[in-house]
N, C-alpha and C. Protein backbone atom coordinates (compact mmCIF):
# COMPACT_ATOMS: atom_id res chain seq x y z
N UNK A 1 0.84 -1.18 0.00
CA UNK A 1 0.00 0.00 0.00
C UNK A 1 0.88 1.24 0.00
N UNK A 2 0.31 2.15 -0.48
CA UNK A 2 1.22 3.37 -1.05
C UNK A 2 0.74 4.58 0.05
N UNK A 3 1.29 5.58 0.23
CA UNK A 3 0.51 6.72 0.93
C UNK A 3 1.67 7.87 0.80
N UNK A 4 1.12 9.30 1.15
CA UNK A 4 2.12 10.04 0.81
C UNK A 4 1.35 10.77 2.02
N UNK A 5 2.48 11.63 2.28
CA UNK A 5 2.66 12.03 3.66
C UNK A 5 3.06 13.95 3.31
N UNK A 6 2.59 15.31 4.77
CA UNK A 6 2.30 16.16 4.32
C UNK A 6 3.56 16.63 4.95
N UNK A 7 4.49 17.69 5.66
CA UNK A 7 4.89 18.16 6.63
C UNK A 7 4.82 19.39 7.51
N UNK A 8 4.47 19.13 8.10
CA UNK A 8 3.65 21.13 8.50
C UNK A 8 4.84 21.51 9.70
N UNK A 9 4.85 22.99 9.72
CA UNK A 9 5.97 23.41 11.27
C UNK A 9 4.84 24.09 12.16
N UNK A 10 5.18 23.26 13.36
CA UNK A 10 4.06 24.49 14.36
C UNK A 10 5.36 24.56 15.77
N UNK A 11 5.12 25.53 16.40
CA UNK A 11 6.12 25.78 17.51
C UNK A 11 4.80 25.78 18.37
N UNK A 12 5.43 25.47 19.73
CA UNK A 12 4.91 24.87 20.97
C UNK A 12 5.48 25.32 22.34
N UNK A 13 5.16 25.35 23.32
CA UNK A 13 5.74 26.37 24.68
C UNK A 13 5.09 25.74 26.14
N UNK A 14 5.68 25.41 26.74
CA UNK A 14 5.51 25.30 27.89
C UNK A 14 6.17 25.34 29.50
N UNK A 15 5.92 25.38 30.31
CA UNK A 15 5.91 25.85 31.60
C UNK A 15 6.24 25.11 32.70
N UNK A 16 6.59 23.96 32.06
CA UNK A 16 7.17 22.75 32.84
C UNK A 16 8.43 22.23 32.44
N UNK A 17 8.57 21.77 30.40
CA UNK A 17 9.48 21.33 30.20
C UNK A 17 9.36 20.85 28.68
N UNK A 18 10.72 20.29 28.04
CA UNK A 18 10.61 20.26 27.38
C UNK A 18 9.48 18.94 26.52
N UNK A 19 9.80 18.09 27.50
CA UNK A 19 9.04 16.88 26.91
C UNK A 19 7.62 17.20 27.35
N UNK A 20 6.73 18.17 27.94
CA UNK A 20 5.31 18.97 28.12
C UNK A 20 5.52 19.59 26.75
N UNK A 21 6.28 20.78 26.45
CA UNK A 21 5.99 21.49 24.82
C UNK A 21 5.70 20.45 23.80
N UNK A 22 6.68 19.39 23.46
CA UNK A 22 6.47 18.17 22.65
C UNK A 22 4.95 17.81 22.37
N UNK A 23 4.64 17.41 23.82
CA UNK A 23 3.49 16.36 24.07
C UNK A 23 1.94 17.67 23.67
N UNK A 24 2.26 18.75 23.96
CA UNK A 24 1.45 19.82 23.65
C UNK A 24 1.35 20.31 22.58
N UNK A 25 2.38 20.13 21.83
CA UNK A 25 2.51 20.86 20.26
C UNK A 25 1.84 19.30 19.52
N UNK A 26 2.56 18.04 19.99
CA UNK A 26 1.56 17.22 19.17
C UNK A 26 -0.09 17.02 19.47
N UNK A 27 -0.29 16.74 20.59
CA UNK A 27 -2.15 17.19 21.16
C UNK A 27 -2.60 17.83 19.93
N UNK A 28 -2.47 18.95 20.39
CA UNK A 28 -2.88 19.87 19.60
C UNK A 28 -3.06 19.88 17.83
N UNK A 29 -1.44 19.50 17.27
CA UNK A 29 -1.51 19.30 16.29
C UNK A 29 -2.43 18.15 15.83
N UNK A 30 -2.77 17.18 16.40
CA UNK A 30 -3.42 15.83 15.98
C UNK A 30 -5.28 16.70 16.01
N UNK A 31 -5.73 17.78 17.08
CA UNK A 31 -6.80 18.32 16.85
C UNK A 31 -7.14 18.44 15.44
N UNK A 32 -6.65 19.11 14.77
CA UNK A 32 -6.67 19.78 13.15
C UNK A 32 -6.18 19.04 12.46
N UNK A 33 -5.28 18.30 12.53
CA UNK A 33 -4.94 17.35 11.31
C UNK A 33 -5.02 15.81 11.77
N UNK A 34 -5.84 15.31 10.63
CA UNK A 34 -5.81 13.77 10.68
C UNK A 34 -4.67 12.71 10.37
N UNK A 35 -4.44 11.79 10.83
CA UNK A 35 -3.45 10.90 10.48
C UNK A 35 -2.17 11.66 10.95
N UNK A 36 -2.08 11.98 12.53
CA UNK A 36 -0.48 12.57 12.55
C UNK A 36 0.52 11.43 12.56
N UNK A 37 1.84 11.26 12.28
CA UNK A 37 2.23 9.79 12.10
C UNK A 37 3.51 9.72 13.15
N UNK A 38 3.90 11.29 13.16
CA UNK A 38 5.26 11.35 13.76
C UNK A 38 5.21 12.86 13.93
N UNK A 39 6.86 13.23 14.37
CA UNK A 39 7.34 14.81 14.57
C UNK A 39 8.79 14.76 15.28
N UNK A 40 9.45 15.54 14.53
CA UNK A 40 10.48 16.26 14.35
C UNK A 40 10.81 17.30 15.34
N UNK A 41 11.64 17.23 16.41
CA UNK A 41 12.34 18.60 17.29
C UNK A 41 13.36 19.05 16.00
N UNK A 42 12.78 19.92 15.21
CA UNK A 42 13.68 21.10 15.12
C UNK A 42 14.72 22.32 15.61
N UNK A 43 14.11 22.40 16.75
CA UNK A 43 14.67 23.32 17.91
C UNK A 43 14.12 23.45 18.94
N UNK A 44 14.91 23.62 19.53
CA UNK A 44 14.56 24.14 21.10
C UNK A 44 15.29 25.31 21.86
N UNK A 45 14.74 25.93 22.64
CA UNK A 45 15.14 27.15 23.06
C UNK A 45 14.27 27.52 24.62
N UNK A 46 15.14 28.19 25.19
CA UNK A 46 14.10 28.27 26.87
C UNK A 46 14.03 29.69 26.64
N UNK A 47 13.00 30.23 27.93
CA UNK A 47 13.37 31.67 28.44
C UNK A 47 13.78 31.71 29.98
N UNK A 48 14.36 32.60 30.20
CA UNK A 48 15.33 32.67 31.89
C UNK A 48 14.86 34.02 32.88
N UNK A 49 14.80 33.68 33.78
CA UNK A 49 14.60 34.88 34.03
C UNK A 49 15.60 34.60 35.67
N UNK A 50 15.76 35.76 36.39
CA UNK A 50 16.61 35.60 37.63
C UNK A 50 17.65 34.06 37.29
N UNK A 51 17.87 33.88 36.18
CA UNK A 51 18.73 32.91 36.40
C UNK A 51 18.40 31.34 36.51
N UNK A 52 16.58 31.43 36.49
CA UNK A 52 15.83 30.18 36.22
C UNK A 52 15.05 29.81 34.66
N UNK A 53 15.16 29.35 34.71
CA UNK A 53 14.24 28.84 33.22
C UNK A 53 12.72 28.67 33.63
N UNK A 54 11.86 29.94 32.73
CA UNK A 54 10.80 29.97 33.08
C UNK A 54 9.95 29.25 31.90
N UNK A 55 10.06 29.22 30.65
CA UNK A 55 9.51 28.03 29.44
C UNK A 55 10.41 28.01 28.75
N UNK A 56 10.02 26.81 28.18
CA UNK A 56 10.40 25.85 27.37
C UNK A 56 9.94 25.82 26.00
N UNK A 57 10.75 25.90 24.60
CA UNK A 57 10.01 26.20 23.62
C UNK A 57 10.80 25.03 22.52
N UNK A 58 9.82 24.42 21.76
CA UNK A 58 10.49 23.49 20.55
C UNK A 58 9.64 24.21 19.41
N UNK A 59 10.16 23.91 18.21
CA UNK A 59 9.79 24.15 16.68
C UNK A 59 9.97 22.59 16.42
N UNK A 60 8.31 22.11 16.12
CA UNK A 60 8.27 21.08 15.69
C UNK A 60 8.02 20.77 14.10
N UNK A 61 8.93 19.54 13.73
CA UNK A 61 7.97 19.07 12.32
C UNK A 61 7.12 17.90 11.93
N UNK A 62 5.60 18.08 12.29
CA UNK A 62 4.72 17.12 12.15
C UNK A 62 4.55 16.56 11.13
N UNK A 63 4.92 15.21 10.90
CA UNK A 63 4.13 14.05 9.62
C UNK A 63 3.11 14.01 9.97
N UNK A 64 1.79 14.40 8.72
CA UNK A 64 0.64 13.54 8.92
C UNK A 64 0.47 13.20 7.45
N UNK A 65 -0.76 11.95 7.22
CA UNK A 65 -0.50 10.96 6.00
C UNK A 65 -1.51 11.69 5.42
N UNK A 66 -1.82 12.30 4.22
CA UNK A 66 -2.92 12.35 3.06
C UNK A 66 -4.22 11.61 2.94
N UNK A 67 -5.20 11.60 2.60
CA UNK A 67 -6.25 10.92 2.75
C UNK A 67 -6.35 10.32 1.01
């Protein structure tokens, strides 16, 4: 069986960590698109503040399959 597959970028943020942004950027992404199959950390990057890391940010790249 054959199938062809799309790739979309969505960035994602969270307040705990990095593997929460992940799990949140895919959620989400699977809302709106059908057949998500996989995803890609493109990047990651925090913000700091007093010297703590206050979020957590990835640029993801979601596979989902074509209908």
């Amino acid at each position: 069986m054959s199938s062809v597959a799309r790739i979309t970028t969505i960035s994602a943020r969270s307040e705990t960590s990095f593997d929460d942004a992940v799990a949140v950027g895919v959620a989400r992404a699977s809302e709106t698109l059908r057949h998500v199959s996989g995803a890609w950390i493109k990047d990651q990057k925090v913000e700091v503040q007093d010297g703590k890391i206050t979020v957590w940010h990835v640029v993801l790249e979601v596979t989902f399959v074509l209908e």
